[in-house]
Protein backbone atom coordinates (compact mmCIF):
# COMPACT_ATOMS: atom_id res chain seq x y z
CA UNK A 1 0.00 0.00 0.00
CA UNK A 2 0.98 3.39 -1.19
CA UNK A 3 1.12 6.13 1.71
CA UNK A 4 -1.21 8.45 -0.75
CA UNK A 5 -4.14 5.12 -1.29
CA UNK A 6 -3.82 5.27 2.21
CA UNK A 7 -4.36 9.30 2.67
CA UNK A 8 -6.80 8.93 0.02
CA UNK A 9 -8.82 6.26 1.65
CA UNK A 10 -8.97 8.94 4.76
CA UNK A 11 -9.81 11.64 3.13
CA UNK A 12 -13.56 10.35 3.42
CA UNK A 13 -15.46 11.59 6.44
CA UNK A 14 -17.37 8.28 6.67
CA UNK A 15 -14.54 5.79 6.12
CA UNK A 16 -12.79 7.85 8.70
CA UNK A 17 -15.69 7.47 11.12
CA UNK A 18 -15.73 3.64 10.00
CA UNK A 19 -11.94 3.57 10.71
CA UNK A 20 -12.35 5.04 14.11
CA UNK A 21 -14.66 2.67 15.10
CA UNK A 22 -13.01 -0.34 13.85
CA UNK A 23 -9.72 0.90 15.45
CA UNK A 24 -11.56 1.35 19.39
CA UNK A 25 -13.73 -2.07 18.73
CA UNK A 26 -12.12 -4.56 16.27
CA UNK A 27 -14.26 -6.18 14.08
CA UNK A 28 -18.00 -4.56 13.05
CA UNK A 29 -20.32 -5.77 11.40
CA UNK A 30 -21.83 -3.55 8.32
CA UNK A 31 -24.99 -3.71 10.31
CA UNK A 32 -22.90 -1.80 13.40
CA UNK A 33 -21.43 0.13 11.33
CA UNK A 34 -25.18 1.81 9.87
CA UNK A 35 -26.26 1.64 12.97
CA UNK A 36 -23.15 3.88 15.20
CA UNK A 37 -22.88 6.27 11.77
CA UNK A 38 -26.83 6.86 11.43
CA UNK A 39 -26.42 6.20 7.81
CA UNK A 40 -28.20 3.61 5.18
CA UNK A 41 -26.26 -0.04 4.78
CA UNK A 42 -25.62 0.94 1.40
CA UNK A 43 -23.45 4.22 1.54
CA UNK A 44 -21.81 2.12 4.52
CA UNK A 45 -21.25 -0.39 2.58
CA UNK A 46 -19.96 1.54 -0.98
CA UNK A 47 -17.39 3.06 1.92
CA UNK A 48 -16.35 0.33 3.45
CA UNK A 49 -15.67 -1.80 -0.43
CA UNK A 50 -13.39 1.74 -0.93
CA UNK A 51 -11.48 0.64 1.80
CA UNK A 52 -11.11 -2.60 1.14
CA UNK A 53 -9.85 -2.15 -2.44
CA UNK A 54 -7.50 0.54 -0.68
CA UNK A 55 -5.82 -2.68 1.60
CA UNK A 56 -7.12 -1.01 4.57
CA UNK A 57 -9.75 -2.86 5.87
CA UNK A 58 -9.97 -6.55 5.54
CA UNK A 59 -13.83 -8.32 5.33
CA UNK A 60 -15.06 -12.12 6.46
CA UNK A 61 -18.74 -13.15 6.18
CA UNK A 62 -20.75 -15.34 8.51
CA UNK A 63 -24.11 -15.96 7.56
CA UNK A 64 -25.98 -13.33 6.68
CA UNK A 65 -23.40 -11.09 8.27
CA UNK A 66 -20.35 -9.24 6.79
CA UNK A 67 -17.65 -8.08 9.24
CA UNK A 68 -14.74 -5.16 8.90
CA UNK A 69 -11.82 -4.86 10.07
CA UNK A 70 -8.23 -3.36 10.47
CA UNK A 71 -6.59 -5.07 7.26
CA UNK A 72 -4.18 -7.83 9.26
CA UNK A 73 -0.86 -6.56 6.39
CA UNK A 74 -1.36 -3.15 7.31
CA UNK A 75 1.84 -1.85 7.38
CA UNK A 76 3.24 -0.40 11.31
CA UNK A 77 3.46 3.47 9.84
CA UNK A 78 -0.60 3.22 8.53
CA UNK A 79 -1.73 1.43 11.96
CA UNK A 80 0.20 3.29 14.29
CA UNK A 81 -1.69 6.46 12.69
CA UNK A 82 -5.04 4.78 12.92
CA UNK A 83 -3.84 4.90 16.72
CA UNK A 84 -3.06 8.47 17.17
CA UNK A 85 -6.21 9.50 14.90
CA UNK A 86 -8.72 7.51 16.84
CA UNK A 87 -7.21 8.47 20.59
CA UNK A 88 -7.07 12.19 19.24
CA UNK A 89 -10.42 12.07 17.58
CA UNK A 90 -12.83 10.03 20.23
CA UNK A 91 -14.14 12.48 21.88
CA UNK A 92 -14.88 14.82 19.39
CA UNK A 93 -17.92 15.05 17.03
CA UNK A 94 -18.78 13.04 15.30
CA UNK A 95 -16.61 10.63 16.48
CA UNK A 96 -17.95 10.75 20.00
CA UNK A 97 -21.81 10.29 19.06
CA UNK A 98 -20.46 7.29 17.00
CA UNK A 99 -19.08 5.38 19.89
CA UNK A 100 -22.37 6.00 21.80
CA UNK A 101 -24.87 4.93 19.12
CA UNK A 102 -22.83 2.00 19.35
CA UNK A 103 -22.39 1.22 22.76
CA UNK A 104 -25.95 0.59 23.75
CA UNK A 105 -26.85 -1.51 20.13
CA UNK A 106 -29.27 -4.49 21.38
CA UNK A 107 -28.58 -6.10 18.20
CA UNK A 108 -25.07 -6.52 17.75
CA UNK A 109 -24.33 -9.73 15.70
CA UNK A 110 -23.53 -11.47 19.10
CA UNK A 111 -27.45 -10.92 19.42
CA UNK A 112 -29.31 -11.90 16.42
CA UNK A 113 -28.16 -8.37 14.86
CA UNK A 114 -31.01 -7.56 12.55
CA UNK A 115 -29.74 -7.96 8.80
C-alpha cells in the first residue's frame, strides 16, 4: 500500500468514522457500522468496499453477516496512525456520538443483529 491510497482512503469523512470505530472495537459488522454512523447499509457499505480495495480494511462473512476490520498486512506506519487519529479524535464530534450509538446496540451480531 501506497502512503497516498492510504491518505486517500482517509480523506472520506465516513470511512474515517468507520476507521475510528473499527480501530476502538475490532471487528464490526456492516450492520454496526449503519447503525453507530446513522447512515443507510448501502453508503456504509460503498465506503467500506473503498477501503477494502484501498488494503485497509480486511472483510469475512458469517451468515448473513459481513464483518470489517483493520486489514491484518497493514503496514506499522498506517496502523500506528489509525492509533493516534482515533485516541485524538474520540471524543470529538462526530466521532464521540459514534461510539455512543454503538455502545448501547441491542442487536449486535452477538445478538441476532437484525440484517
Amino acid at each position: 500500500m501506497t502512503p497516498e491510497r492510504f491518505f486517500r482512503a482517509l480523506s472520506d469523512q465516513t470511512r474515517l468514522r468507520c476507521l475510528v470505530l473499527m480501530q476502538r472495537a475490532g471487528e464490526l459488522c456492516v450492520c454496526e457500522l449503519t447503525e453507530a454512523l446513522d447512515m443507510v447499509q448501502p453508503k456504509i457499505s460503498r465506503h467500506l468496499a473503498s477501503l477494502r480495495e484501498a488494503g485497509v480494511v480486511a472483510d469475512r462473512r458469517d451468515g448473513l453477516w459481513v464483518f470489517y476490520r483493520l486489514h491484518d498486512d497493514l503496514p506499522g506506519w498506517a496502523r500506528e496512525i489509525l492509533a493516534v487519529s482515533a485516541g485524538s479524535l474520540h471524543a470529538q464530534a462526530p466521532f464521540a456520538e459514534d461510539a455512543a450509538r454503538l455502545q448501547p446496540m441491542t442487536t449486535r451480531p452477538r445478538n441476532g443483529c437484525a440484517a
